[in-house]
C-alpha atoms as a PDB file:
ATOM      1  CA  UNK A   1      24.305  -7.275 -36.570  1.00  0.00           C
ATOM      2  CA  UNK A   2      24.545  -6.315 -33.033  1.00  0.00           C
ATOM      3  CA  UNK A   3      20.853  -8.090 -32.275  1.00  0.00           C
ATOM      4  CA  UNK A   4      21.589 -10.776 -33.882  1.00  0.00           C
ATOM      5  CA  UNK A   5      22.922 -12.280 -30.748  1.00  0.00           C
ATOM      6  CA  UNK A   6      19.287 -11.990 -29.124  1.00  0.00           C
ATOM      7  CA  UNK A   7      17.482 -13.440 -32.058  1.00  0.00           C
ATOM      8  CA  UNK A   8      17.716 -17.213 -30.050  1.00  0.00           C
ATOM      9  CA  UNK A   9      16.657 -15.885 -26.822  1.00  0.00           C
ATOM     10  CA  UNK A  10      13.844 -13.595 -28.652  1.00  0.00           C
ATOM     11  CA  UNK A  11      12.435 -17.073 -29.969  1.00  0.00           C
ATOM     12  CA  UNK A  12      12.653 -18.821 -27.188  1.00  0.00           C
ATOM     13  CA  UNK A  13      11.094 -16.304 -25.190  1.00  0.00           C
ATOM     14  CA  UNK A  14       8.104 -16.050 -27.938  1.00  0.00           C
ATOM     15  CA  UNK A  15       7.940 -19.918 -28.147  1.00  0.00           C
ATOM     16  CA  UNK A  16       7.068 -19.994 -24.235  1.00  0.00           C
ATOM     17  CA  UNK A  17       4.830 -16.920 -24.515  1.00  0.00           C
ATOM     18  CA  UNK A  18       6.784 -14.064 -23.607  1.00  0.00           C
ATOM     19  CA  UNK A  19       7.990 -13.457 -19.722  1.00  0.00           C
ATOM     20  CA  UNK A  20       5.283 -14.593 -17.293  1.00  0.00           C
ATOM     21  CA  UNK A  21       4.622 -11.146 -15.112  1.00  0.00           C
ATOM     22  CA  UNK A  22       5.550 -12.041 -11.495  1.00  0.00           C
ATOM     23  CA  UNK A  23       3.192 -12.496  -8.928  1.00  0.00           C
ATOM     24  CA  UNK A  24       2.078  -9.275  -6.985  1.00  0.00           C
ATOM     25  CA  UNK A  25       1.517  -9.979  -3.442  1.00  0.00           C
ATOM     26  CA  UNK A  26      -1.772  -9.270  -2.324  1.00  0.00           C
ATOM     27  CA  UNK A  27      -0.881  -7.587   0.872  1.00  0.00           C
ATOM     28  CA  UNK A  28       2.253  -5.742   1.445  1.00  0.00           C
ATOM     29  CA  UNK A  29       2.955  -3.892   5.153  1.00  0.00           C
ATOM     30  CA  UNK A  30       6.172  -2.504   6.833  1.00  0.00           C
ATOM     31  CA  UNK A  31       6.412  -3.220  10.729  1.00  0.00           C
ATOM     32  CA  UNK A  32       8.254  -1.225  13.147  1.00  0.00           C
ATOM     33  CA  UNK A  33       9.404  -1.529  16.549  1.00  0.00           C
ATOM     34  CA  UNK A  34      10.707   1.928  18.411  1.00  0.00           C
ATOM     35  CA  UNK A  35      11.726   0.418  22.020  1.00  0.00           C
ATOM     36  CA  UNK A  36      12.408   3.223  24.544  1.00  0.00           C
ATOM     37  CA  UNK A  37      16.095   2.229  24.467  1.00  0.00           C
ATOM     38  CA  UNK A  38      16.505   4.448  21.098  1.00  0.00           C
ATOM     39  CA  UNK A  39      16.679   0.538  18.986  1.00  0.00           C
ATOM     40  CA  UNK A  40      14.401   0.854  15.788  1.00  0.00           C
ATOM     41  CA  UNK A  41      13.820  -2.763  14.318  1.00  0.00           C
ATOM     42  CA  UNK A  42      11.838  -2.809  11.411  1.00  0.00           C
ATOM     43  CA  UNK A  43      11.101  -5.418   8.499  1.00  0.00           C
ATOM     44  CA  UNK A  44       8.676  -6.172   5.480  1.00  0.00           C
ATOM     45  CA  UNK A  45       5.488  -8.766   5.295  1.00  0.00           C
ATOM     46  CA  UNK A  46       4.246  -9.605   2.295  1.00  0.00           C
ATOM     47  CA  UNK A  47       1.289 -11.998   2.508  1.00  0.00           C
ATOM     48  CA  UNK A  48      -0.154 -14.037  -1.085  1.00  0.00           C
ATOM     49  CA  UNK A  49       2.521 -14.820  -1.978  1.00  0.00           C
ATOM     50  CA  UNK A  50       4.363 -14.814   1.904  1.00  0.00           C
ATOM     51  CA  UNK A  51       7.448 -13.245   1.732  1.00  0.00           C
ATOM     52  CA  UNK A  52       9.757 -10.150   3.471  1.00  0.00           C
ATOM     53  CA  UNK A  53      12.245  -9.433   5.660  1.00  0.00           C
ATOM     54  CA  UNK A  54      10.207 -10.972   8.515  1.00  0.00           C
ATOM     55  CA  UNK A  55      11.710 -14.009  10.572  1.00  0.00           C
ATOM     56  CA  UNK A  56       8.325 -15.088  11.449  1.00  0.00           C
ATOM     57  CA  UNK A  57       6.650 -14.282   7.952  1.00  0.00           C
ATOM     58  CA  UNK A  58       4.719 -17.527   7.875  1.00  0.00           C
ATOM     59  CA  UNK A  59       3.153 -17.088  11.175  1.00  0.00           C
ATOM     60  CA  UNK A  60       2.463 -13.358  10.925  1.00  0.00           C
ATOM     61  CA  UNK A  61       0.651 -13.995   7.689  1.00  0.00           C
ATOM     62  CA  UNK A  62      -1.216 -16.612   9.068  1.00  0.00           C
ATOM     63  CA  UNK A  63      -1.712 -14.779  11.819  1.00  0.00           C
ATOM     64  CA  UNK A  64      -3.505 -11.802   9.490  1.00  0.00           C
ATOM     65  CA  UNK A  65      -5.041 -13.921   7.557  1.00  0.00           C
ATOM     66  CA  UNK A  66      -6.982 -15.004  10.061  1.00  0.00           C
ATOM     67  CA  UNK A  67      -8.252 -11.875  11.512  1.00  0.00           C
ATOM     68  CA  UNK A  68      -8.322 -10.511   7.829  1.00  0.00           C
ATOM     69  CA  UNK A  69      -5.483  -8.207   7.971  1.00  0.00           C
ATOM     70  CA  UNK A  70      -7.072  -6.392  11.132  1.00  0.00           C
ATOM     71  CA  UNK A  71      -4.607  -5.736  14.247  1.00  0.00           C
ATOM     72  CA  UNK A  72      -7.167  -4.722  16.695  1.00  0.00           C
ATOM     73  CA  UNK A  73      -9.108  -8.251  16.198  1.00  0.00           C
ATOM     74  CA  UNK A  74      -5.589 -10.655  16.755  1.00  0.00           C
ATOM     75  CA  UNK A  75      -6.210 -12.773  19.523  1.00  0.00           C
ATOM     76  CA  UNK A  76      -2.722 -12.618  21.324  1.00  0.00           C
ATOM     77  CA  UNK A  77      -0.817 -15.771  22.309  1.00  0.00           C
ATOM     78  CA  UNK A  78      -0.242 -17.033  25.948  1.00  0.00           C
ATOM     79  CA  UNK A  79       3.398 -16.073  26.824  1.00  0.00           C
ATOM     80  CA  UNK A  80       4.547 -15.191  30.152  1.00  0.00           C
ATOM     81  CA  UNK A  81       6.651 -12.118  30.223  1.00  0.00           C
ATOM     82  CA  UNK A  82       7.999  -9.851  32.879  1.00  0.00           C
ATOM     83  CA  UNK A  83       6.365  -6.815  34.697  1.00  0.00           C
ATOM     84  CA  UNK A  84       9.179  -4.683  33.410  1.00  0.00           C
ATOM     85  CA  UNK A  85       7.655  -1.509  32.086  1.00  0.00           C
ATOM     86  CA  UNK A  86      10.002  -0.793  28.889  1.00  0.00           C
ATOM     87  CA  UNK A  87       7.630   0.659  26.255  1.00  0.00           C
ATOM     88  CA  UNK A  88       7.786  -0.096  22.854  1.00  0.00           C
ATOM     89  CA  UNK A  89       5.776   1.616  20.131  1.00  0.00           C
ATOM     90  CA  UNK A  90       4.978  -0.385  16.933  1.00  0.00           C
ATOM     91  CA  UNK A  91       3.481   0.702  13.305  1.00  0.00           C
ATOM     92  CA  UNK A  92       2.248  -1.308  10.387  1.00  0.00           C
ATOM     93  CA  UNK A  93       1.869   1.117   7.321  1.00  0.00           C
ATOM     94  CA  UNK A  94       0.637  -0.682   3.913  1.00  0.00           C
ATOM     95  CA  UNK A  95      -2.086  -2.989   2.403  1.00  0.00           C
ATOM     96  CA  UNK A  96      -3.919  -5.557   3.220  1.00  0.00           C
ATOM     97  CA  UNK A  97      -6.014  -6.901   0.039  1.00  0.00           C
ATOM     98  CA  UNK A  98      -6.456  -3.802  -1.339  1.00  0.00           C
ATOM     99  CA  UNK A  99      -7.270  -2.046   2.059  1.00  0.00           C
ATOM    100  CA  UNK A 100      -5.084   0.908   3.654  1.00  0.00           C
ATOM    101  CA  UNK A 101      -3.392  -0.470   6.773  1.00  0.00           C
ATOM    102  CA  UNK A 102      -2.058   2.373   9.338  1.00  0.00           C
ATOM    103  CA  UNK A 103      -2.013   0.711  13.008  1.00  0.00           C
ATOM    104  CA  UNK A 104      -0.232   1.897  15.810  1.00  0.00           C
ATOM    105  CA  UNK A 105       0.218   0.883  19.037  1.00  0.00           C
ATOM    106  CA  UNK A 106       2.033   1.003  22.620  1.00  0.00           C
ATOM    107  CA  UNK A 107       2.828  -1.840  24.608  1.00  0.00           C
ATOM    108  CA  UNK A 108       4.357  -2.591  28.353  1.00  0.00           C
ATOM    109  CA  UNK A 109       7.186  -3.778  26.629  1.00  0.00           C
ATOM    110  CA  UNK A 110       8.444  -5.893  23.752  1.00  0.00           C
ATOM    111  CA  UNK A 111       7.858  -9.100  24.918  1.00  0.00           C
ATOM    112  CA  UNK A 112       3.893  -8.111  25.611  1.00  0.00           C
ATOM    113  CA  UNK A 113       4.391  -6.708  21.744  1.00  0.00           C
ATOM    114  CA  UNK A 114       5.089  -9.905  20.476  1.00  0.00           C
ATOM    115  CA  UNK A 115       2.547 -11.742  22.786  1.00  0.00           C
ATOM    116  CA  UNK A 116      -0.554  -9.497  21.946  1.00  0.00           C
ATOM    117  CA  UNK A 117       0.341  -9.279  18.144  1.00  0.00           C
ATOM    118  CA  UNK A 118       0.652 -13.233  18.135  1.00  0.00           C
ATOM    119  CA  UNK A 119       3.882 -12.964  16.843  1.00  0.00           C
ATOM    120  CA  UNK A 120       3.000 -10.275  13.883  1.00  0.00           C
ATOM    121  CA  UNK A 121       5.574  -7.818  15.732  1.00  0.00           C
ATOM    122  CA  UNK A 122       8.445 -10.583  16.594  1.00  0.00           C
ATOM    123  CA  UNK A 123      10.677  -8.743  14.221  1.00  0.00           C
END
């Protein structure tokens, strides 16, 4: 008696053909930015479907795709940013297609983070 209350939902569930399974994304990567200030700033990227906690998620996926998930080959973006030396230490830890991702880097500061990653570390 007590399922009998699911029996409409069962059917209509079977009539569609069950749950669809949702869409894994294809690449999945945390970013981090350690400034020398003590702030930690961190977010999620998920590229294929594009998704996260990323403002930028669109352009940082774009941004991969285009170099196919590899940091060391983003061309960086003209921006014009001060001299001041205020390192900042960033990490990308995930997957990219089915490939390990572990890049880390240091930068001047975060504004020549943001620059050189094209945006990938705008968080």
């Amino acid at each position: 008696m007590v399922f009998s209350s699911f029996a409409p939902v069962a059917a209509a569930l079977i009539g569609f053909g069950g749950l669809a399974a949702p869409h894994v994304p294809e690449s999945v990567l945390q970013l981090t930015v350690h400034e020398t200030s003590g702030r930690v700033t961190s977010a999620s990227l998920t590229c294929d479907p594009t998704g996260g906690t990323h403002r930028h998620r669109d352009t940082a996926c774009a941004t991969l795709a285009a170099v196919d998930g590899d940091f060391a080959r983003i061309t960086p973006h003209r921006q014009k940013c001060t001299m001041i030396y205020s390192p900042v230490d960033v990490t990308a830890l995930g997957s990219w297609h089915g490939t390990r991702v572990t890049y880390r880097a240091t930068y001047p500061n975060k504004c020549a983070a943001d620059s050189q990653s094209n945006g990938v570390f705008a968080l």
